[in-house]
N, C-alpha and C. Protein backbone atom coordinates (compact mmCIF):
# COMPACT_ATOMS: atom_id res chain seq x y z
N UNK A 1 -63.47 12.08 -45.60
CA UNK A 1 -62.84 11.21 -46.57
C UNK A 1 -62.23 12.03 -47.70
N UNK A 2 -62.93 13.14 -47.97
CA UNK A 2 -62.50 13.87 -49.20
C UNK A 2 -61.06 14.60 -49.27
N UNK A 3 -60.65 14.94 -47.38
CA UNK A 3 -60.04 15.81 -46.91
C UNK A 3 -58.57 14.56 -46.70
N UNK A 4 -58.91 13.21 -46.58
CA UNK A 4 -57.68 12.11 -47.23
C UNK A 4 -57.14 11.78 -48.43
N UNK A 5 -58.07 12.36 -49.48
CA UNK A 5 -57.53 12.09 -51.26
C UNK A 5 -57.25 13.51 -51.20
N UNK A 6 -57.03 14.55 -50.83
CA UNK A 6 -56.68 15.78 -50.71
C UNK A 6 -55.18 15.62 -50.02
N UNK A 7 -54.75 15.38 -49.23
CA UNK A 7 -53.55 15.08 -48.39
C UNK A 7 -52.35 13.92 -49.36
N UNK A 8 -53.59 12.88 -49.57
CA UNK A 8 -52.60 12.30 -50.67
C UNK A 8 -51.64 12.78 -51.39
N UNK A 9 -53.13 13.29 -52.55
CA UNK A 9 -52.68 14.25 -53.67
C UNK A 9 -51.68 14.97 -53.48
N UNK A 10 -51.41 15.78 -52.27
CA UNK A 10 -50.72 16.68 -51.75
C UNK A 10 -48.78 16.04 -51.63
N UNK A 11 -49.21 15.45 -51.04
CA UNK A 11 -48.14 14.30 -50.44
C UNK A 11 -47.63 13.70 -51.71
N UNK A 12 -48.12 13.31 -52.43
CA UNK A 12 -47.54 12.98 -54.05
C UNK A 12 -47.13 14.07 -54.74
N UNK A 13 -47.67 14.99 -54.81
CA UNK A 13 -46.97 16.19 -55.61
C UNK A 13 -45.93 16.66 -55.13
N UNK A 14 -45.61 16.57 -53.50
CA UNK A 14 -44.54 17.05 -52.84
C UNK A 14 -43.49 16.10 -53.55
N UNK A 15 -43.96 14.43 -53.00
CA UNK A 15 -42.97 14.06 -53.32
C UNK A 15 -42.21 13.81 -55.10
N UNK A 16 -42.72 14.08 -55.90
CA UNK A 16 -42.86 13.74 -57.13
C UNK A 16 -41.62 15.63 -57.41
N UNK A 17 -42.10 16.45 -56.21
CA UNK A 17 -41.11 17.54 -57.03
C UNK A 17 -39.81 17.51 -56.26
N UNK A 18 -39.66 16.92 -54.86
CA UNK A 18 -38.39 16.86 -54.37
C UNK A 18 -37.78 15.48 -55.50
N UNK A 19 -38.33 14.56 -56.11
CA UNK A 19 -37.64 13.59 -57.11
C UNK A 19 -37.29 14.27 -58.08
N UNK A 20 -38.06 15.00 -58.91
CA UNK A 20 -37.63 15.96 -59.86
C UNK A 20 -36.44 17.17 -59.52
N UNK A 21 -36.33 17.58 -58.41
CA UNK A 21 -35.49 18.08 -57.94
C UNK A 21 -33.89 17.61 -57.90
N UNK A 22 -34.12 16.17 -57.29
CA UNK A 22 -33.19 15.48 -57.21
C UNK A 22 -32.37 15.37 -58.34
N UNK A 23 -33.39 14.96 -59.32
CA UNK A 23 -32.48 14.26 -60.91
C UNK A 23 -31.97 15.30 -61.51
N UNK A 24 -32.54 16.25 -61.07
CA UNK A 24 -32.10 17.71 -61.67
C UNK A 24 -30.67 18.39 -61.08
N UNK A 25 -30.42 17.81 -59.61
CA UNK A 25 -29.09 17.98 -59.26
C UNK A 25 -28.25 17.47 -59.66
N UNK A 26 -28.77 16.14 -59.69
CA UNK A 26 -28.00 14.93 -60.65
C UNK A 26 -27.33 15.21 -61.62
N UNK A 27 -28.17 15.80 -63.02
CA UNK A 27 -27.79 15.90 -64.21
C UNK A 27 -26.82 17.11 -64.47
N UNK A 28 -26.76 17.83 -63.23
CA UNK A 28 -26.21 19.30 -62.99
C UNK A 28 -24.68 19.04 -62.51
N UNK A 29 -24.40 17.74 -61.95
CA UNK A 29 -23.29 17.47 -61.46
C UNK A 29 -23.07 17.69 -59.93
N UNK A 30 -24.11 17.90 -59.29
CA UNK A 30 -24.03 18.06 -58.01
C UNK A 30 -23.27 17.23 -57.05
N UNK A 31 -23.30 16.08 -57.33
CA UNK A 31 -23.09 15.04 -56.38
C UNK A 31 -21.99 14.19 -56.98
N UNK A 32 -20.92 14.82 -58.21
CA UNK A 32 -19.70 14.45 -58.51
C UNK A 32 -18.90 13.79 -57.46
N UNK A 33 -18.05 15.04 -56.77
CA UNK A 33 -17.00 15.04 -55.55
C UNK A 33 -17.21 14.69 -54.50
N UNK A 34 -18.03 13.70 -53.73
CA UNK A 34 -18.47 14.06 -52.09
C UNK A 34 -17.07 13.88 -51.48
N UNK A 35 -16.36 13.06 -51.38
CA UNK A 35 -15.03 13.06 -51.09
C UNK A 35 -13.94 14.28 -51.14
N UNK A 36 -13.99 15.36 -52.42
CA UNK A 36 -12.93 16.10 -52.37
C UNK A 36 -12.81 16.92 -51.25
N UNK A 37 -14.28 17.73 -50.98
CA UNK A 37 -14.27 19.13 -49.93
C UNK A 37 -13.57 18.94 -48.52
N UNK A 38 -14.13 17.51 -48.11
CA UNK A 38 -13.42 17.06 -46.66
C UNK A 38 -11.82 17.17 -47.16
N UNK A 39 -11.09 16.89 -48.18
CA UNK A 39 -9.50 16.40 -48.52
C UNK A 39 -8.93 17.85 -47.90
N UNK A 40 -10.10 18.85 -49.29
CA UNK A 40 -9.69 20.17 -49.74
C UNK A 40 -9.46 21.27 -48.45
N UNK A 41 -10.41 20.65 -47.11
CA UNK A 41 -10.13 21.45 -46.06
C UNK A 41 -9.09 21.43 -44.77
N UNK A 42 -8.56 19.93 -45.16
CA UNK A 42 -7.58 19.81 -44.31
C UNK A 42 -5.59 20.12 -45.27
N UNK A 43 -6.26 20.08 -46.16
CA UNK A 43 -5.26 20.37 -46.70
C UNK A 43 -4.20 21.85 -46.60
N UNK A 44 -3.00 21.84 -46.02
CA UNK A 44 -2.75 23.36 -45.13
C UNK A 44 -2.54 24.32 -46.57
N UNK A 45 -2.47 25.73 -47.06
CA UNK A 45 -1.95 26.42 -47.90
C UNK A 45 -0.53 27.37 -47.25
N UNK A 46 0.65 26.47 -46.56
CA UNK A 46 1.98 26.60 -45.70
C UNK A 46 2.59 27.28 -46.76
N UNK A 47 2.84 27.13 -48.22
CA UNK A 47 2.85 27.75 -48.96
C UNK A 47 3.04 29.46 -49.17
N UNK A 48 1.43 29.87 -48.86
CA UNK A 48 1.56 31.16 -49.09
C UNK A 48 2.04 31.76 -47.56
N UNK A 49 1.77 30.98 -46.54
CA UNK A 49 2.52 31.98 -45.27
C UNK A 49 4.11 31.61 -45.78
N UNK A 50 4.73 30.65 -45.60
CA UNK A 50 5.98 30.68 -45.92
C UNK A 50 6.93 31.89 -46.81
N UNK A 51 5.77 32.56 -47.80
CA UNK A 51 6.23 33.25 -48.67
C UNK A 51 6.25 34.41 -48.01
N UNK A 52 5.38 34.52 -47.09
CA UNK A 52 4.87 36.19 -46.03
C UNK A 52 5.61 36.51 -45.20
N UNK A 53 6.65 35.26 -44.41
CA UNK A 53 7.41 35.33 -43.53
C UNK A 53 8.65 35.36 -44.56
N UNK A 54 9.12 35.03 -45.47
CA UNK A 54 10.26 35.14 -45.77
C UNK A 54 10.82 36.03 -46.39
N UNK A 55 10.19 37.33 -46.86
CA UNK A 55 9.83 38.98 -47.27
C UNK A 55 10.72 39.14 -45.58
């Protein structure tokens, strides 16, 4: 029985620091953009070859 309020305990502190973790990404700005990176990778940079071929 002792070795179940032990696991608890355990199991609450885990989860209590991945929450603290969380809010801490939060307040950091982590989770601003989820949308941009997918835009940002299809987006071509035709640009700078255009400039490489035309040298």
């Amino acid at each position: 029985m002792g070795s179940l309020f032990f696991l608890i305990i355990i199991s609450l502190v885990a989860g209590l620091a991945v929450f603290c973790f969380f809010l801490y990404a939060g307040k950091n700005k982590q989770f601003d953009d989820i949308e941009g990176p997918k835009y940002r990778m299809l987006d071509d940079d035709d640009d700078d070859d255009n400039v490489r071929e035309n040298r």
